[in-house]
PDB file of N, CA and C in Angstrom:
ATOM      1  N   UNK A   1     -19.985  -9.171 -16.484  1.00  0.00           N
ATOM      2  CA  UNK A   1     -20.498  -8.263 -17.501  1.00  0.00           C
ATOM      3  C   UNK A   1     -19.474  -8.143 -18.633  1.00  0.00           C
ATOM      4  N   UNK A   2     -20.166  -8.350 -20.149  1.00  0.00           N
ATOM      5  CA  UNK A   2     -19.181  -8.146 -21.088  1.00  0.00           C
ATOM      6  C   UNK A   2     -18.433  -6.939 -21.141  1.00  0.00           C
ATOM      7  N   UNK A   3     -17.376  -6.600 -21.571  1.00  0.00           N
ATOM      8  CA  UNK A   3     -16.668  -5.179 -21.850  1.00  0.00           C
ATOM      9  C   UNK A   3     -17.602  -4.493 -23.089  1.00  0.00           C
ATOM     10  N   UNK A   4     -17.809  -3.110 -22.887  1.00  0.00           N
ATOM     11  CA  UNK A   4     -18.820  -2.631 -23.978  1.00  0.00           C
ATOM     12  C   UNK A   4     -17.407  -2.659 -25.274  1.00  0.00           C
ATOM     13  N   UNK A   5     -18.253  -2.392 -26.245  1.00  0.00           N
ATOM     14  CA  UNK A   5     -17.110  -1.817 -27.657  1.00  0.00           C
ATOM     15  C   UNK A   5     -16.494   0.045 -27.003  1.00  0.00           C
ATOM     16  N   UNK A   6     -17.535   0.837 -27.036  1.00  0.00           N
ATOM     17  CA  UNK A   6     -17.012   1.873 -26.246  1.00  0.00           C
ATOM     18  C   UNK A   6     -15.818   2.027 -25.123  1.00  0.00           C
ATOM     19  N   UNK A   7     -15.602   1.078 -24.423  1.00  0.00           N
ATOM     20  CA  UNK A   7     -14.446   0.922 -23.320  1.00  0.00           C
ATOM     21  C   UNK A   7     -13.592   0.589 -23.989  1.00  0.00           C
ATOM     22  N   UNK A   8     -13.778  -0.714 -24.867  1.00  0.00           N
ATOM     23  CA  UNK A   8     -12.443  -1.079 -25.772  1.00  0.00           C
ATOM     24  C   UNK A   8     -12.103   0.119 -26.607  1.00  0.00           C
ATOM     25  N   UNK A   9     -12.872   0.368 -27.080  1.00  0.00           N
ATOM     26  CA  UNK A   9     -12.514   1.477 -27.802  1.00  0.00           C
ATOM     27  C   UNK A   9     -11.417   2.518 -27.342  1.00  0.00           C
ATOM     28  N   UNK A  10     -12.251   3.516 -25.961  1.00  0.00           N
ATOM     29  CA  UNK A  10     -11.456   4.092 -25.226  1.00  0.00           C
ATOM     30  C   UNK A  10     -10.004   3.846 -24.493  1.00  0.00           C
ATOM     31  N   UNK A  11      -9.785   2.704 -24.206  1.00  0.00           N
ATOM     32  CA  UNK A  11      -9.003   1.974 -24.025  1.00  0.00           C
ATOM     33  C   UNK A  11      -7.293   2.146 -24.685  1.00  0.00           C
ATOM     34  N   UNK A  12      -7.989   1.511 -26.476  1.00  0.00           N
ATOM     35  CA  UNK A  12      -7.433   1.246 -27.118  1.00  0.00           C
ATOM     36  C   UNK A  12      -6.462   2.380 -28.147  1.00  0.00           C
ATOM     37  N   UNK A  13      -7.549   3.505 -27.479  1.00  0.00           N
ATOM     38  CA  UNK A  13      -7.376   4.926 -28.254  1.00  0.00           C
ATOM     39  C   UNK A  13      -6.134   5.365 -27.374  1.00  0.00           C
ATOM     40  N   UNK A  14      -6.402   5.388 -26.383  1.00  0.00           N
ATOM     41  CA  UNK A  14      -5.454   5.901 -24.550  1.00  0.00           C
ATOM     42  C   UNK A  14      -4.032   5.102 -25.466  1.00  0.00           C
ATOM     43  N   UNK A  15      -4.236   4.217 -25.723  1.00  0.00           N
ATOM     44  CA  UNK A  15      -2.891   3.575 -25.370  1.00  0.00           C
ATOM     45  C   UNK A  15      -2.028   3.757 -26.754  1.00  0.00           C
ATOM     46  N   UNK A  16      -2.884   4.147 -28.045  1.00  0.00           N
ATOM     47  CA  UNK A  16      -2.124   4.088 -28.977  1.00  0.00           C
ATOM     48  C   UNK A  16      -1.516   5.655 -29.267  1.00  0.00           C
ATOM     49  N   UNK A  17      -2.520   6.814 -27.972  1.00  0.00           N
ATOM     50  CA  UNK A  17      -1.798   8.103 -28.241  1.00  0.00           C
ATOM     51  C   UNK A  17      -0.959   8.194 -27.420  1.00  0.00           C
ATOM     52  N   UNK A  18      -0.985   7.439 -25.806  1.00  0.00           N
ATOM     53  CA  UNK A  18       0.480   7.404 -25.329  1.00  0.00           C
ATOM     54  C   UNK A  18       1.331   7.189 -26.193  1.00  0.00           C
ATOM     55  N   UNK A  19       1.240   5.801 -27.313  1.00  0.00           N
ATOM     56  CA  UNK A  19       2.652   5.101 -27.625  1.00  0.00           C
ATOM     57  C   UNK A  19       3.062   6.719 -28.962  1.00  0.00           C
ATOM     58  N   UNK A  20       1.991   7.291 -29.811  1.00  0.00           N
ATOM     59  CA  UNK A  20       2.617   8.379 -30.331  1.00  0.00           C
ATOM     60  C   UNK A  20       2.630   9.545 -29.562  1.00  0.00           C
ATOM     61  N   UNK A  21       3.055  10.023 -28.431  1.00  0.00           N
ATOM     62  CA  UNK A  21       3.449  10.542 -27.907  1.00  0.00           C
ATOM     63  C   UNK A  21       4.675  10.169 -26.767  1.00  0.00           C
ATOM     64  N   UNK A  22       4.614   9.033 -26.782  1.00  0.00           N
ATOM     65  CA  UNK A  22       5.952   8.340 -26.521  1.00  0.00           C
ATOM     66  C   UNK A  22       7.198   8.923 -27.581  1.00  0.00           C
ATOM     67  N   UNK A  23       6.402   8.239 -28.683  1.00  0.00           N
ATOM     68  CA  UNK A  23       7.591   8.472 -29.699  1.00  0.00           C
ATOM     69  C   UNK A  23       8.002   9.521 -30.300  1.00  0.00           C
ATOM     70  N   UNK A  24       7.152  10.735 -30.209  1.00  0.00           N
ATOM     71  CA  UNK A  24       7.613  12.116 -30.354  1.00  0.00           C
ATOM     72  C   UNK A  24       8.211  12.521 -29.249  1.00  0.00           C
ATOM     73  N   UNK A  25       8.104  12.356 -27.751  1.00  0.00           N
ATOM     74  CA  UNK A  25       8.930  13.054 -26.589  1.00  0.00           C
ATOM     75  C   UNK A  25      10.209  12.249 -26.463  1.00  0.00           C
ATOM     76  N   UNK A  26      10.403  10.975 -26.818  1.00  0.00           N
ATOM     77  CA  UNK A  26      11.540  10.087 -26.389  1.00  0.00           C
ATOM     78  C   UNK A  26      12.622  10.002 -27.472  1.00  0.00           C
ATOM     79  N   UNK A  27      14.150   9.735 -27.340  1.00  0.00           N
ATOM     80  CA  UNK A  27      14.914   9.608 -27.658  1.00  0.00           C
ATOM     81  C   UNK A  27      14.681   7.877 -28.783  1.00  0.00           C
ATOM     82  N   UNK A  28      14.765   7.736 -29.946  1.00  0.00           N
ATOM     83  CA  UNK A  28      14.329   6.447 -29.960  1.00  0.00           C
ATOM     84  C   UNK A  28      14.855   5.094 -30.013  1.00  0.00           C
ATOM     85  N   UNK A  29      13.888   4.351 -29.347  1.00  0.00           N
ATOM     86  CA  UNK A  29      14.321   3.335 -28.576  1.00  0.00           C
ATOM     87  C   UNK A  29      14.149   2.372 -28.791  1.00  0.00           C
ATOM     88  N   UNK A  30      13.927   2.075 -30.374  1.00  0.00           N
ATOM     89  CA  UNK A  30      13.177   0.821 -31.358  1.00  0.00           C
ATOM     90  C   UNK A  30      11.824   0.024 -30.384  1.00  0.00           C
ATOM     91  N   UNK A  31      11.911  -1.392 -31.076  1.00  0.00           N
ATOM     92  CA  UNK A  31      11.042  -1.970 -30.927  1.00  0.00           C
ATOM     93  C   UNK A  31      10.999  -2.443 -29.026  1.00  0.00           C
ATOM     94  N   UNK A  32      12.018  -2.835 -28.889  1.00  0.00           N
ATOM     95  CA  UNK A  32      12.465  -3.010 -27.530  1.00  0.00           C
ATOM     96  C   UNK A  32      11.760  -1.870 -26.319  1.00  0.00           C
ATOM     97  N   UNK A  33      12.416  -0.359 -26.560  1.00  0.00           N
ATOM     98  CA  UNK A  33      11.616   0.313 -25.773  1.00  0.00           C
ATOM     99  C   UNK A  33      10.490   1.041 -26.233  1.00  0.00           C
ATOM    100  N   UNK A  34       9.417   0.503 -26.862  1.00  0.00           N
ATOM    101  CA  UNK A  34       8.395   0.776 -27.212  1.00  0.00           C
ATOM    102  C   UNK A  34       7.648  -1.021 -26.106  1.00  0.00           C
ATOM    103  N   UNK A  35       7.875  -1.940 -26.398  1.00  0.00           N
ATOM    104  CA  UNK A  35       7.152  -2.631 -25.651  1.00  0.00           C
ATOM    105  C   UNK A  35       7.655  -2.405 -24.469  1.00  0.00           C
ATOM    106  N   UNK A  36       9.042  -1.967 -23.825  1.00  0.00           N
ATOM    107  CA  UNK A  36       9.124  -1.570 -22.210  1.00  0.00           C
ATOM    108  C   UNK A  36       7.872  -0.425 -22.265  1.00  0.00           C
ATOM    109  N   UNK A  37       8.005   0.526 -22.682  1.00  0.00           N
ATOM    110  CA  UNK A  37       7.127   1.573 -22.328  1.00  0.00           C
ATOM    111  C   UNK A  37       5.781   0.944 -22.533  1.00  0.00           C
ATOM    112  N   UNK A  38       5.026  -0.141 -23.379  1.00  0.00           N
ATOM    113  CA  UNK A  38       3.524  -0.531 -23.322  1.00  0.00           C
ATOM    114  C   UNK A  38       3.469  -1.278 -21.801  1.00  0.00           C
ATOM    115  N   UNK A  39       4.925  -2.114 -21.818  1.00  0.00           N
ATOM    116  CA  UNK A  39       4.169  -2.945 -20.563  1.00  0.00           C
ATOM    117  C   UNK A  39       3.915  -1.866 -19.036  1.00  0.00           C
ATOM    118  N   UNK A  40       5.173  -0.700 -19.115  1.00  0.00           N
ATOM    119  CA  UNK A  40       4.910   0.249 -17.918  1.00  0.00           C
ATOM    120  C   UNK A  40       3.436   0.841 -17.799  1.00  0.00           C
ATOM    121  N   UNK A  41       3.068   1.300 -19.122  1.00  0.00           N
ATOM    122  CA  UNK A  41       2.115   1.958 -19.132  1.00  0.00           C
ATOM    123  C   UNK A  41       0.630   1.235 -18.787  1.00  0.00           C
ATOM    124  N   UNK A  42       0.898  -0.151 -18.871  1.00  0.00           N
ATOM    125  CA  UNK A  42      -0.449  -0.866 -18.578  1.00  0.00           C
ATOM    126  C   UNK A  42      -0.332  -1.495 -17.516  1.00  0.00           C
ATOM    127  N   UNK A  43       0.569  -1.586 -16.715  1.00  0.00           N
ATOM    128  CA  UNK A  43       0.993  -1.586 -15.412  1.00  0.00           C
ATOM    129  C   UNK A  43       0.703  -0.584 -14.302  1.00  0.00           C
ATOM    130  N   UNK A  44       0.766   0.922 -14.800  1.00  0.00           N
ATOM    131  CA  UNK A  44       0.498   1.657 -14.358  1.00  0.00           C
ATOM    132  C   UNK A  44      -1.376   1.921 -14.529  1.00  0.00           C
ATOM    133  N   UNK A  45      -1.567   1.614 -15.771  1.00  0.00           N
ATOM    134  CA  UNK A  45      -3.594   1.581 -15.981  1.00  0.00           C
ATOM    135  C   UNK A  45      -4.362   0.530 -15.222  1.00  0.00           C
ATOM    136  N   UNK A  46      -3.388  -0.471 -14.744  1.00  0.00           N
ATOM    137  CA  UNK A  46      -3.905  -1.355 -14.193  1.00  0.00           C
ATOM    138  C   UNK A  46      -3.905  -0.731 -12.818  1.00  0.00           C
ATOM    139  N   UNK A  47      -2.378  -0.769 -12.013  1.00  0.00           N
ATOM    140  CA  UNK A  47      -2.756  -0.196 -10.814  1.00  0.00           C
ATOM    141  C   UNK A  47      -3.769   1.131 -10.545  1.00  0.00           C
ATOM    142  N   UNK A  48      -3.489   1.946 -11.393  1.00  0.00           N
ATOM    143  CA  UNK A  48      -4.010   2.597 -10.789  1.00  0.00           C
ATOM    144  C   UNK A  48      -5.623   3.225 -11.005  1.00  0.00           C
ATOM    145  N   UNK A  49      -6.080   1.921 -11.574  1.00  0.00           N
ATOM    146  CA  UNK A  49      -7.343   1.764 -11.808  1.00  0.00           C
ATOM    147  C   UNK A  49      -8.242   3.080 -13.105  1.00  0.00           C
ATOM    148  N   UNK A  50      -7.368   3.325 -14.087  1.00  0.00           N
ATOM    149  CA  UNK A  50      -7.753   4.591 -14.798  1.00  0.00           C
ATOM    150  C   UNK A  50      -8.686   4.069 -15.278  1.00  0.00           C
ATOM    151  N   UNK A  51      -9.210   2.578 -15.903  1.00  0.00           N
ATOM    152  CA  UNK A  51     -10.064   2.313 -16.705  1.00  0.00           C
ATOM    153  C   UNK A  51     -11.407   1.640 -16.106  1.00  0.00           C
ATOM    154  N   UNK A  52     -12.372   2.024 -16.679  1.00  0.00           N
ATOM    155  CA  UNK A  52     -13.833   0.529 -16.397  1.00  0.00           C
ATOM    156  C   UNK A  52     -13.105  -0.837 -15.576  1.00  0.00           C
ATOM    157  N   UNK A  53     -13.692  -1.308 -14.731  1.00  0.00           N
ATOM    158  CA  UNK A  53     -12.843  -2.722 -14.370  1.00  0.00           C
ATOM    159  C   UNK A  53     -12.975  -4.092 -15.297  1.00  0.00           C
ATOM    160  N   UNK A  54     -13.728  -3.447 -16.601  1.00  0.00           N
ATOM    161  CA  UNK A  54     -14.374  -4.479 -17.397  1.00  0.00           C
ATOM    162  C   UNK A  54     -12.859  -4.841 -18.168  1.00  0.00           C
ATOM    163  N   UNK A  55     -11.870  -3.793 -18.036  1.00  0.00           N
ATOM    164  CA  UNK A  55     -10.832  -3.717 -19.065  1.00  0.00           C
ATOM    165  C   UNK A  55      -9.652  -4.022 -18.209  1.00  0.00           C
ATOM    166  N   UNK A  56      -9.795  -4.771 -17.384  1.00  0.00           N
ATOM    167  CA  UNK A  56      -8.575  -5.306 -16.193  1.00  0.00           C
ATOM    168  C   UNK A  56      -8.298  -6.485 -17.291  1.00  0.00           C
ATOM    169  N   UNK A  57      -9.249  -7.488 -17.732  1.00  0.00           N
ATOM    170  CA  UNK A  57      -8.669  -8.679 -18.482  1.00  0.00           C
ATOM    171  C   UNK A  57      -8.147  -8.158 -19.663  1.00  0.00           C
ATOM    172  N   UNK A  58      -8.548  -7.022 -20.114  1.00  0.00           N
ATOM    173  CA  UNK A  58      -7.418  -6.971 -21.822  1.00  0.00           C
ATOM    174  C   UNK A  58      -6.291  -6.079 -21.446  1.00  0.00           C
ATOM    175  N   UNK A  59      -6.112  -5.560 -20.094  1.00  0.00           N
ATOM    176  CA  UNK A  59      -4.652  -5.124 -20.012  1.00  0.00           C
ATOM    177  C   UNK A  59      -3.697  -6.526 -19.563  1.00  0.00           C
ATOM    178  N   UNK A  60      -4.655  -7.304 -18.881  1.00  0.00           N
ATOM    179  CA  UNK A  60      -3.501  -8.256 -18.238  1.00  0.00           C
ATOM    180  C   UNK A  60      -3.105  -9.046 -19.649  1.00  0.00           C
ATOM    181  N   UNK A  61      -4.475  -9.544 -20.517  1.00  0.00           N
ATOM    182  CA  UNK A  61      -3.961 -10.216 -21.792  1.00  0.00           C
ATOM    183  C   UNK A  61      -2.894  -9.501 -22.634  1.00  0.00           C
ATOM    184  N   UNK A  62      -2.667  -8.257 -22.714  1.00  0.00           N
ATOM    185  CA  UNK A  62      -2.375  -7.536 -23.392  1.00  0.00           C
ATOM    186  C   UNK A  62      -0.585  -7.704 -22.834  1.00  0.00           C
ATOM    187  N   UNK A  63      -0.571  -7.690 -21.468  1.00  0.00           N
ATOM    188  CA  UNK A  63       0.960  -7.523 -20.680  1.00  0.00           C
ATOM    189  C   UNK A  63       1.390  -9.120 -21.313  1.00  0.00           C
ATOM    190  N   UNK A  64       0.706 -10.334 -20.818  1.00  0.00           N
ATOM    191  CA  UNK A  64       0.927 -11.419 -21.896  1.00  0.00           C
ATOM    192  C   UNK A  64       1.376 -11.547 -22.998  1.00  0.00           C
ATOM    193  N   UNK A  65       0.406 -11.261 -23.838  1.00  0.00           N
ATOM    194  CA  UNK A  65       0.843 -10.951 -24.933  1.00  0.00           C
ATOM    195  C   UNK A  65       2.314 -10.263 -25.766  1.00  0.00           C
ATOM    196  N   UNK A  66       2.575  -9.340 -24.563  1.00  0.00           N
ATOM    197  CA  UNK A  66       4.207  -8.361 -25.119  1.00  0.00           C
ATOM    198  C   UNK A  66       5.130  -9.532 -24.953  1.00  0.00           C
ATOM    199  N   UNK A  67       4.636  -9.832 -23.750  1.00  0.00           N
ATOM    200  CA  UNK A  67       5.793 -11.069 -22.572  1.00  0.00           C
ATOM    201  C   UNK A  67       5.904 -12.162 -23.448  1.00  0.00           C
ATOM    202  N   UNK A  68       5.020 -12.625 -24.026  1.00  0.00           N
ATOM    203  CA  UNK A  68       5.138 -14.329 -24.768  1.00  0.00           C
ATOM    204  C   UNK A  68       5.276 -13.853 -25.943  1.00  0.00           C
ATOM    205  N   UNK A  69       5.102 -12.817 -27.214  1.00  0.00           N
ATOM    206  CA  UNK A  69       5.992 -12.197 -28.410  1.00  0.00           C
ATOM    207  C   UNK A  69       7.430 -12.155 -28.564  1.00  0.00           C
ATOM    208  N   UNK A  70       7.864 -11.516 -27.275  1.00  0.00           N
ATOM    209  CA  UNK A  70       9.587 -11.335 -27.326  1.00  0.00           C
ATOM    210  C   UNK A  70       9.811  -9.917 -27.272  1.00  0.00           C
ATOM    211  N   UNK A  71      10.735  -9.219 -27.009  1.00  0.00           N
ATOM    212  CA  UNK A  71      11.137  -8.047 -26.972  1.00  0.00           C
ATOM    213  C   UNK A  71      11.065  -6.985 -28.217  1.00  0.00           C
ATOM    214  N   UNK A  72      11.013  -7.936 -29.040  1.00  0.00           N
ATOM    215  CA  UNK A  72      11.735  -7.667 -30.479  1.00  0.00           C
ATOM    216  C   UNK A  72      10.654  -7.580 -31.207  1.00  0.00           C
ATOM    217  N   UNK A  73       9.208  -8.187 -30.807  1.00  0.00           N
ATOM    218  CA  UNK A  73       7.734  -8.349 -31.645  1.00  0.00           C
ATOM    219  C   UNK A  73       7.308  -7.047 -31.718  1.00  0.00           C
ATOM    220  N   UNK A  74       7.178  -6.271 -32.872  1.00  0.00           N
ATOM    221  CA  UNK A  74       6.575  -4.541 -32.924  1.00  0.00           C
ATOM    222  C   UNK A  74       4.409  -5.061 -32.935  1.00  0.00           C
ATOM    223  N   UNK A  75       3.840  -4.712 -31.351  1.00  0.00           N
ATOM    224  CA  UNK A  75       2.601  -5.023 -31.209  1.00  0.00           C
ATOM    225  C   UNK A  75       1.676  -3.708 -31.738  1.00  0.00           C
ATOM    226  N   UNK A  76       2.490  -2.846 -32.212  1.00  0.00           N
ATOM    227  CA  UNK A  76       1.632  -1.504 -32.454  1.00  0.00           C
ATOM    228  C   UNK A  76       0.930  -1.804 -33.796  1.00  0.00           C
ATOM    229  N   UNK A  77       1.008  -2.509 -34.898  1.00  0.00           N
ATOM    230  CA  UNK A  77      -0.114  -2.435 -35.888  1.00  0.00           C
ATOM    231  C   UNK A  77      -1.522  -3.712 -35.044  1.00  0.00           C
ATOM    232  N   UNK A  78      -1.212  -4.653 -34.294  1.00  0.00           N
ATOM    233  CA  UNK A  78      -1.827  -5.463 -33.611  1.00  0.00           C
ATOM    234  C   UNK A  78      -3.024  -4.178 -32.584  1.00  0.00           C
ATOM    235  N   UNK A  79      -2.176  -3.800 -32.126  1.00  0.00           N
ATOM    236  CA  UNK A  79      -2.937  -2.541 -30.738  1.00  0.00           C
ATOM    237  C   UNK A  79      -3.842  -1.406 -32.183  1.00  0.00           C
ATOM    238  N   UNK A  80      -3.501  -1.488 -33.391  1.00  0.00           N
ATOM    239  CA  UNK A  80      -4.275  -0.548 -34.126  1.00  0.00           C
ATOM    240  C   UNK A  80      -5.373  -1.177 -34.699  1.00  0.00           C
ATOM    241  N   UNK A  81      -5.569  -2.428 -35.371  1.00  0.00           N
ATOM    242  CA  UNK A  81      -6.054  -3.329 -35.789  1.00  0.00           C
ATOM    243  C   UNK A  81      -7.066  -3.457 -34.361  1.00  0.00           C
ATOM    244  N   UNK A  82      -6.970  -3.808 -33.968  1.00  0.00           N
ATOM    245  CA  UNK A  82      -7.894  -4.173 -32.422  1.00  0.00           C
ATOM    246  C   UNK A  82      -8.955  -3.072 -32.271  1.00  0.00           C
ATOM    247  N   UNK A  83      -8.495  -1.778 -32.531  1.00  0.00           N
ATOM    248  CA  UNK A  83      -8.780  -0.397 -32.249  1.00  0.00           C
ATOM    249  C   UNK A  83      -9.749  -0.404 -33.411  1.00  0.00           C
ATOM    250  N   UNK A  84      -9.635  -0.565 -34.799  1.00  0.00           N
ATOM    251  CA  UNK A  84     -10.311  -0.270 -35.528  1.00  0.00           C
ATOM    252  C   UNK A  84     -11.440  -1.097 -35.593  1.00  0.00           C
ATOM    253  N   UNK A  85     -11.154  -2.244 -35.452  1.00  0.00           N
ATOM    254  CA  UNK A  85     -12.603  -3.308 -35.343  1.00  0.00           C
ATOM    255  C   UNK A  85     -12.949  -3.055 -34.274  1.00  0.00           C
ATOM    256  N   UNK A  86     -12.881  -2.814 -33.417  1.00  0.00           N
ATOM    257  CA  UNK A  86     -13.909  -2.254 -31.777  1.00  0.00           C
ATOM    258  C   UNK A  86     -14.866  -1.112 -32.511  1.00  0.00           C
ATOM    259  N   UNK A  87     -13.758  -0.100 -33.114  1.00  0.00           N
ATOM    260  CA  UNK A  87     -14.542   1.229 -33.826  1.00  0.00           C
ATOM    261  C   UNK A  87     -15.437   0.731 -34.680  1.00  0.00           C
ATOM    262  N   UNK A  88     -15.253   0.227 -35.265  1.00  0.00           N
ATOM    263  CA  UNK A  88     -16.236  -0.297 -36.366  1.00  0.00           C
ATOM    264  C   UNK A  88     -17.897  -1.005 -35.887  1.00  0.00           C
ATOM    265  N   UNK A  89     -17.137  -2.401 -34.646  1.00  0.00           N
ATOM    266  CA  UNK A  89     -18.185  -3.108 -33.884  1.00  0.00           C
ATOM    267  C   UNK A  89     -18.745  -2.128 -33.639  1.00  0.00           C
ATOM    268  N   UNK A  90     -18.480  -0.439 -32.816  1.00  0.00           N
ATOM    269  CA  UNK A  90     -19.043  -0.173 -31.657  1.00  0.00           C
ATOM    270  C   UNK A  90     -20.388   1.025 -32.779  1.00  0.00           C
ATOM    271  N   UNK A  91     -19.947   1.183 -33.460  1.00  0.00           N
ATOM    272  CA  UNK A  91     -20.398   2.247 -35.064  1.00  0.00           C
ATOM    273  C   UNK A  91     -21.951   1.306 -35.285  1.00  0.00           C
ATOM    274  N   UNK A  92     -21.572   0.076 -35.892  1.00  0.00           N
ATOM    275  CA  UNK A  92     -22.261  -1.072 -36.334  1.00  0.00           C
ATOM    276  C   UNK A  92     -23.533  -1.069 -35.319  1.00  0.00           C
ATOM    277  N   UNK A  93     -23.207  -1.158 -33.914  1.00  0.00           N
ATOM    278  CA  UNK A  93     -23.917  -1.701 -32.800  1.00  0.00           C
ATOM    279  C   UNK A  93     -24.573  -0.217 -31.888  1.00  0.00           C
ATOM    280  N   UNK A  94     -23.869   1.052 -32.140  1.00  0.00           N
ATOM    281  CA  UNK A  94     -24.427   1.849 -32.213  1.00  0.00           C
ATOM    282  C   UNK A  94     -25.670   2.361 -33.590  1.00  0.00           C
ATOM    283  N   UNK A  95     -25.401   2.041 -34.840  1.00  0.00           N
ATOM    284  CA  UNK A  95     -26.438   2.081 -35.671  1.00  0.00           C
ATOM    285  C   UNK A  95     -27.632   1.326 -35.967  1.00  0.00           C
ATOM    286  N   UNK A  96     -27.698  -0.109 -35.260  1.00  0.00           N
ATOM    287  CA  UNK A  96     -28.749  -0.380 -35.262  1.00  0.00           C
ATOM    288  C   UNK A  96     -29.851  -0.411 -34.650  1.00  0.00           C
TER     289      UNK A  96
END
């Protein structure tokens, strides 16, 4: 079954208010511990099953993704960008 736009959506929302709320509670930790903290955090969504199981393949792509960038790659306008075209798809596909 495809992933709806709604899950991505939800998903995508979860993860970009962890990362600003990461960065208001934490000491800061540049680009480096901003992708430690994405890969924990989708490590932890994965185990512990918080999401649809439709969204197991875009966390694992997603842990990829940090891993084959580099430490040093800032993925947060990428994770916003993603977010907004889901919003948009899911707007679009809800209006017709």
């Amino acid at each position: 079954m495809p992933q709806s736009y709604s899950q991505r959506v939800h998903f995508y929302y979860c993860i970009l208010v962890a990362l600003k709320i990461n960065a208001k509670t934490r000491k800061p930790a540049g680009v480096r511990g901003k992708n430690n903290f994405l890969l924990k955090w989708l490590r932890n969504a994965q185990n512990n099953t918080i999401f649809h199981p439709d969204i197991t393949s875009e966390i694992e792509w997603l842990r990829g993704k940090i891993i084959s960038s580099g430490p040093d790659a800032d993925l947060e306008p990428m994770l916003q960008y993603v977010y907004e075209t889901a919003r948009r798809a899911e707007t679009l596909r809800l209006g017709s």
